[in-house]
N, C-alpha and C. Protein backbone atom coordinates (compact mmCIF):
# COMPACT_ATOMS: atom_id res chain seq x y z
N UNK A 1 5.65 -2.59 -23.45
CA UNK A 1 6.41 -3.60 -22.72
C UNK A 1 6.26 -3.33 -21.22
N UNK A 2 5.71 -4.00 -20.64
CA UNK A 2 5.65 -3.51 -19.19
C UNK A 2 7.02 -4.15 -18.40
N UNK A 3 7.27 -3.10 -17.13
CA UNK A 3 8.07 -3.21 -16.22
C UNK A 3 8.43 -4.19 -15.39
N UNK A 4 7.42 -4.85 -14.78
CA UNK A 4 7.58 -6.14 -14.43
C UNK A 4 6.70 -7.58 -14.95
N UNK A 5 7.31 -8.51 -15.54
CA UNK A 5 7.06 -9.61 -16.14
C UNK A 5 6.67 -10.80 -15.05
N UNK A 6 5.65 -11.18 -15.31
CA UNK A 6 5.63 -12.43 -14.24
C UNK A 6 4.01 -13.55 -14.87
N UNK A 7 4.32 -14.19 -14.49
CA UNK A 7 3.30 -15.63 -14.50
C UNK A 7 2.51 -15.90 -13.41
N UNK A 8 1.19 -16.63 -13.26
CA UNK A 8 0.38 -16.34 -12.23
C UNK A 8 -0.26 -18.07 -12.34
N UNK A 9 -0.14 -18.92 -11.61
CA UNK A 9 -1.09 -20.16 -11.40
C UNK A 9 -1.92 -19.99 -10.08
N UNK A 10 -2.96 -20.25 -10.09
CA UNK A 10 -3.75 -20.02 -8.44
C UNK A 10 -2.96 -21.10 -7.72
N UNK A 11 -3.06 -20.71 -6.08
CA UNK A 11 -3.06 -22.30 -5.53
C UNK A 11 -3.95 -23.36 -5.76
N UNK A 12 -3.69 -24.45 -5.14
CA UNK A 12 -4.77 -25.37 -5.17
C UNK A 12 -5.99 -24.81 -4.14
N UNK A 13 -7.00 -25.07 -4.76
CA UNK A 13 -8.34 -24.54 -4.12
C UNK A 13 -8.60 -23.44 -4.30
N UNK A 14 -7.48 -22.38 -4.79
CA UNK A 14 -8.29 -20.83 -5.03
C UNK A 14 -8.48 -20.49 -5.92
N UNK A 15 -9.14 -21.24 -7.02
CA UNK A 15 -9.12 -20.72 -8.87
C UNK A 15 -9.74 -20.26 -8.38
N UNK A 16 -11.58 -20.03 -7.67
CA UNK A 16 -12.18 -19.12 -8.25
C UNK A 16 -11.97 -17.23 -7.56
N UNK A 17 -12.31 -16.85 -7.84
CA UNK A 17 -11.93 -15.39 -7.68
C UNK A 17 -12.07 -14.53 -6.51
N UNK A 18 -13.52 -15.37 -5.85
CA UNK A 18 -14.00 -14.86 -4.71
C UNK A 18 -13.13 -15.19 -3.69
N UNK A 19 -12.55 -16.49 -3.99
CA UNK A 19 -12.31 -17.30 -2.81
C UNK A 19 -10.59 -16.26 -2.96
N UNK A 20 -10.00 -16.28 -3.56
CA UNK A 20 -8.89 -15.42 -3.85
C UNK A 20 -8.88 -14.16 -3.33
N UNK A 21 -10.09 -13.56 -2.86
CA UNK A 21 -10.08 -12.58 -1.95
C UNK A 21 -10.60 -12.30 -0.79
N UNK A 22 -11.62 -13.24 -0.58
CA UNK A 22 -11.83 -13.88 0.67
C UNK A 22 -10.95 -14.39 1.88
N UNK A 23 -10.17 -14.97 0.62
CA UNK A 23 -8.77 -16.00 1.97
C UNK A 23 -7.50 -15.02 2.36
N UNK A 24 -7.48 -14.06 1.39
CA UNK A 24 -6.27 -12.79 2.32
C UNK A 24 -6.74 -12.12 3.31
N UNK A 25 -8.01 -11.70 2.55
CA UNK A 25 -8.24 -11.01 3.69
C UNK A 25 -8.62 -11.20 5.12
N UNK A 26 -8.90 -12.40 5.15
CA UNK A 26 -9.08 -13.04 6.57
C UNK A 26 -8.02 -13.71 7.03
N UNK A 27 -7.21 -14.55 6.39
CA UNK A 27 -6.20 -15.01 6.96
C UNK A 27 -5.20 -14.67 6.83
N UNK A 28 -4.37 -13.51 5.72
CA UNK A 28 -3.21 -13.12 5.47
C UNK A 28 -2.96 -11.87 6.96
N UNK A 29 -1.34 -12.39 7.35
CA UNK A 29 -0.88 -11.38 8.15
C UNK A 29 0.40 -10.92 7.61
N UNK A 30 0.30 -9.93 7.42
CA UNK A 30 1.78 -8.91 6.80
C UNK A 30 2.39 -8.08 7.66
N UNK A 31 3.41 -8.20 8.08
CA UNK A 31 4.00 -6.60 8.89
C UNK A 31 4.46 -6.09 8.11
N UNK A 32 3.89 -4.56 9.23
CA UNK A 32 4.15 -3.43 8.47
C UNK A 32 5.63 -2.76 7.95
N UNK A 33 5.98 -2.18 6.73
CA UNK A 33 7.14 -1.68 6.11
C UNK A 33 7.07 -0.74 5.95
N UNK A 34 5.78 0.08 6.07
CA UNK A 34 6.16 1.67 5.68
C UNK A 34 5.97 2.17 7.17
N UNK A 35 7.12 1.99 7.78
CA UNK A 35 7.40 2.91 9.26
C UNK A 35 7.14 3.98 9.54
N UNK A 36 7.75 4.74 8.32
CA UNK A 36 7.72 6.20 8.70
C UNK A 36 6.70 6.89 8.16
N UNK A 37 5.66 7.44 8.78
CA UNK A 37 4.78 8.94 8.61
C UNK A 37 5.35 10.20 7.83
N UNK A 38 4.82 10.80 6.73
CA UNK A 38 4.94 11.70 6.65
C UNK A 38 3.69 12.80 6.35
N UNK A 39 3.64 13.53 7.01
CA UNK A 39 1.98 14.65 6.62
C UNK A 39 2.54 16.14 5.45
N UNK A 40 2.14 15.51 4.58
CA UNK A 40 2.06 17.04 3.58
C UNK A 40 0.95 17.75 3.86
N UNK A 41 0.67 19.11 4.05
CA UNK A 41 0.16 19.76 4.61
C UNK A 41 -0.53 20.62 2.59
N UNK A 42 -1.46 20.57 3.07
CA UNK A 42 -2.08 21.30 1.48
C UNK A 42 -2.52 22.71 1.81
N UNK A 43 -2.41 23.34 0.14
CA UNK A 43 -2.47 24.66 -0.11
C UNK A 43 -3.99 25.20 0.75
N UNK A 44 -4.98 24.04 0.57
CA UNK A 44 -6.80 24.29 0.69
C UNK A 44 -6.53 24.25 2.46
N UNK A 45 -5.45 23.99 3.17
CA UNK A 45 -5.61 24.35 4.64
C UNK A 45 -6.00 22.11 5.36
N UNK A 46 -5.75 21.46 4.51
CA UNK A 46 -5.85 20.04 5.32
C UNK A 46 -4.89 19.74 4.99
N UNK A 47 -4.48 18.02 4.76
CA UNK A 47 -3.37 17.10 4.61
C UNK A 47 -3.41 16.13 4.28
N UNK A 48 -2.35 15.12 3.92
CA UNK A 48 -2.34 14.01 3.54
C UNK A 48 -1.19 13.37 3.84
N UNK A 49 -1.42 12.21 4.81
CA UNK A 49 -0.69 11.44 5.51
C UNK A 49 0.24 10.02 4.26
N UNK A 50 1.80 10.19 4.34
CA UNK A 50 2.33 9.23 3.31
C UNK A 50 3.22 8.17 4.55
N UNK A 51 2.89 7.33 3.85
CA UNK A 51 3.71 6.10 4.59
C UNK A 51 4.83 5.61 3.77
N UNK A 52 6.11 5.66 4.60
CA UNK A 52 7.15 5.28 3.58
C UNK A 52 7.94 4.21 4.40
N UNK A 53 8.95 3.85 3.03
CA UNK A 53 10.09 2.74 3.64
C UNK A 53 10.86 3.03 2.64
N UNK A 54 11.88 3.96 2.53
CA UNK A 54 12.96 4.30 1.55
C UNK A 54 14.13 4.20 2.10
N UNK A 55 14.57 3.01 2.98
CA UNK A 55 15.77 2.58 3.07
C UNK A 55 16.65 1.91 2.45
N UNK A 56 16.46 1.85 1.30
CA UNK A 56 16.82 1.57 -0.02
C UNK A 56 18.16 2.63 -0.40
N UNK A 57 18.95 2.30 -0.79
CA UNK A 57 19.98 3.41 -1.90
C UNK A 57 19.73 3.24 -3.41
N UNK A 58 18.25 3.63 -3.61
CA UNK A 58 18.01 3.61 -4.93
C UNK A 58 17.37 4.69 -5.27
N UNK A 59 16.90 4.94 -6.96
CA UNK A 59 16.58 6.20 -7.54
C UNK A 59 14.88 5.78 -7.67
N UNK A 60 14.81 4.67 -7.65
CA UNK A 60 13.02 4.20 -8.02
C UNK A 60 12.38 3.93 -7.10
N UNK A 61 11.05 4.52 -7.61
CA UNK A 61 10.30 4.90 -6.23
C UNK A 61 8.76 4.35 -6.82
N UNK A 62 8.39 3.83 -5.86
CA UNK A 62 6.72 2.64 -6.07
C UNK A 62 5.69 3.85 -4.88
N UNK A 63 4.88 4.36 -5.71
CA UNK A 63 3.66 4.85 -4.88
C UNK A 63 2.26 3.87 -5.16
N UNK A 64 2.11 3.60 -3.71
CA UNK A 64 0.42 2.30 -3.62
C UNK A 64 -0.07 3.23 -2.63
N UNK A 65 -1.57 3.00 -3.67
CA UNK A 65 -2.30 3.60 -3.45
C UNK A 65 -3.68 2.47 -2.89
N UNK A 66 -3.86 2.79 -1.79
CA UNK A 66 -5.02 1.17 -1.35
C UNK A 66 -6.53 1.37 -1.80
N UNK A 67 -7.52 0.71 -1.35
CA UNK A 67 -8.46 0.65 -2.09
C UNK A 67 -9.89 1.74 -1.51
N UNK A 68 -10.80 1.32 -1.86
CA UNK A 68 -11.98 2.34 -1.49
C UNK A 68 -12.17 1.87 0.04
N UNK A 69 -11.84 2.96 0.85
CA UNK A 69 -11.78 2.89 2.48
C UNK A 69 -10.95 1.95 2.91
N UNK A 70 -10.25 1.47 2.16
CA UNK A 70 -8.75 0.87 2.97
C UNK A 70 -8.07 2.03 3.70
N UNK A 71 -6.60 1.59 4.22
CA UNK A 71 -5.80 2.40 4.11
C UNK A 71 -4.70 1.94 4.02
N UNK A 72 -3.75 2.56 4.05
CA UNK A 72 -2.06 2.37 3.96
C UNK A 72 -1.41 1.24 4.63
N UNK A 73 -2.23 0.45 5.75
CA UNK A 73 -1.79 -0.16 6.94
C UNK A 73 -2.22 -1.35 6.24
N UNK A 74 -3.07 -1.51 5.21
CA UNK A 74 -3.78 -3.13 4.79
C UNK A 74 -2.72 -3.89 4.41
N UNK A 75 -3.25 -5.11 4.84
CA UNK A 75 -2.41 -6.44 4.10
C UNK A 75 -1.90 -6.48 3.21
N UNK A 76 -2.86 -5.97 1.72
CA UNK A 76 -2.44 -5.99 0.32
C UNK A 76 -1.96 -4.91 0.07
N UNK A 77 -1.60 -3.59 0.88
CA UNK A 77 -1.00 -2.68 0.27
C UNK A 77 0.96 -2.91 1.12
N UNK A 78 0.66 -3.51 2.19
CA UNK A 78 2.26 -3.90 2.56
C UNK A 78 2.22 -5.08 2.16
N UNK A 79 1.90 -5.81 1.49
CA UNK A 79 2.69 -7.05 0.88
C UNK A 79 2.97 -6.37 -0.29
N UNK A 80 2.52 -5.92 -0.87
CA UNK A 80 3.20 -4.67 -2.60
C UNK A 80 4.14 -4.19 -1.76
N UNK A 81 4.37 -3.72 -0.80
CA UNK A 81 5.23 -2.88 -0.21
C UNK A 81 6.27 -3.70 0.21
N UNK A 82 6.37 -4.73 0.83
CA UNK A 82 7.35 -5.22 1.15
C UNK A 82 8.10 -5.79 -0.10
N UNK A 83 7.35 -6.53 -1.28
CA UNK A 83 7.96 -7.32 -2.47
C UNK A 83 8.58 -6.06 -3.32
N UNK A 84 8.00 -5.12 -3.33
CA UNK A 84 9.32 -4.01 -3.86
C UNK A 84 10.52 -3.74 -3.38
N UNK A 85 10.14 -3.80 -1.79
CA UNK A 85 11.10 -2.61 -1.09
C UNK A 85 11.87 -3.84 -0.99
N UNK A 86 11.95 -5.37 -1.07
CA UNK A 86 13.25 -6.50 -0.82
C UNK A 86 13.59 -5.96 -2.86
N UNK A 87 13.11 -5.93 -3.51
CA UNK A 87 13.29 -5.83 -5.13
C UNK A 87 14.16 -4.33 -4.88
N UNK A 88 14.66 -3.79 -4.04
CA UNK A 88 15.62 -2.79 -3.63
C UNK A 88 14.53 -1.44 -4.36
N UNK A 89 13.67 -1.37 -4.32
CA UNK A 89 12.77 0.27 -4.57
C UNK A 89 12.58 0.63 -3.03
N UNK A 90 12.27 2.09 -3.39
CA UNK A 90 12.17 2.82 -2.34
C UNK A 90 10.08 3.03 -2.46
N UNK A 91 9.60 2.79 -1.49
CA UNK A 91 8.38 2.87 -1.20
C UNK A 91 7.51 4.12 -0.67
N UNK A 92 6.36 4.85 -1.45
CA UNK A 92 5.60 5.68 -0.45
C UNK A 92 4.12 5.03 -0.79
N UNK A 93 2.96 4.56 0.10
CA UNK A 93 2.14 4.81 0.46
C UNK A 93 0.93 5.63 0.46
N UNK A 94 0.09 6.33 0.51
CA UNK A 94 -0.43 6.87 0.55
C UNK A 94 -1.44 6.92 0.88
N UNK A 95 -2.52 7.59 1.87
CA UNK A 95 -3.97 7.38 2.16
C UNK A 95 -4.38 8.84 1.93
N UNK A 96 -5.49 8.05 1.07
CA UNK A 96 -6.75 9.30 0.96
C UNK A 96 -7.25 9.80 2.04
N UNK A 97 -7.51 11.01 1.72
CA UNK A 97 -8.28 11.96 2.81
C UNK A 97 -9.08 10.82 3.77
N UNK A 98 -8.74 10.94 4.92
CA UNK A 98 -10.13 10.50 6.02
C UNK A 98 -9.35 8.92 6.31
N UNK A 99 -8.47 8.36 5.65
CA UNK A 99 -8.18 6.73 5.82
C UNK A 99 -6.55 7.06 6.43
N UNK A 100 -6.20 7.75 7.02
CA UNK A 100 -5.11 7.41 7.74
C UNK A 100 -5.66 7.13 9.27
N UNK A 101 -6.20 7.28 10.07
CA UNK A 101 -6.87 7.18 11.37
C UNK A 101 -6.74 8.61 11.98
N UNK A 102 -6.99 9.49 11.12
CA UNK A 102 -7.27 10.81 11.74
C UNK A 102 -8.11 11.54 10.62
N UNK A 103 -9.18 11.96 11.35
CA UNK A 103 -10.12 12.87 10.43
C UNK A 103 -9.41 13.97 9.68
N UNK A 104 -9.85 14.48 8.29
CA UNK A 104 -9.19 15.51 8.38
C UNK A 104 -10.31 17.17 8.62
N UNK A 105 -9.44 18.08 7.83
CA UNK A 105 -9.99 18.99 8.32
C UNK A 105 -10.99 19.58 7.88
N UNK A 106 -11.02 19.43 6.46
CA UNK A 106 -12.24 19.60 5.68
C UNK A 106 -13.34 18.62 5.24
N UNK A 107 -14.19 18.89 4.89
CA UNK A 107 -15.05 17.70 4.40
C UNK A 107 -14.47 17.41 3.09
N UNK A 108 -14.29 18.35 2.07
CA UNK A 108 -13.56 17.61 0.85
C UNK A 108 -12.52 18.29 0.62
């Protein structure tokens, strides 16, 4: 049984699939919700930068994770972010090594 239930019609003009990802990403603008920075610092001597918005007084917590060389700051990872965090969850973020806008320290 999954957690959240929902129904999906395209708009008009975006059945096909391409065009469905074509048109966010060029024209969608989202502000940002995960304000706050946080850097966990790892055992191997680098880090990993989390973006949060847990101003929420709740116990449930949504980790998005963005795509191959995205990062935390994209459109489609704060629009997930914002439709939780109004659904009262508390939000973290996350970018892989190298996609927060600071190199890190190791190569892997």
């Amino acid at each position: 049984m999954p957690l959240i239930e929902f129904s999906y019609s395209p708009p008009f003009g975006l059945s096909n699939g391409h065009l469905q990802t074509i048109f966010p990403a060029v024209f969608r603008r989202v502000p940002v919700v995960t304000t706050t920075r946080r850097r966990i610092e790892t055992p191997d001597g680098d880090f990993l930068d989390l973006d949060e918005a847990c101003g929420n007084q709740s116990d449930r917590l949504v980790v998005i994770s963005h795509g191959l060389e995205g990062e935390s700051r994209n459109a489609c990872v704060q629009g997930m972010a914002a439709a939780f965090f109004r659904a009262g969850w508390n939000v973290v973020a996350w970018n892989l090594r190298g996609c927060s806008g600071e190199s890190n320290r190791l190569l892997r």
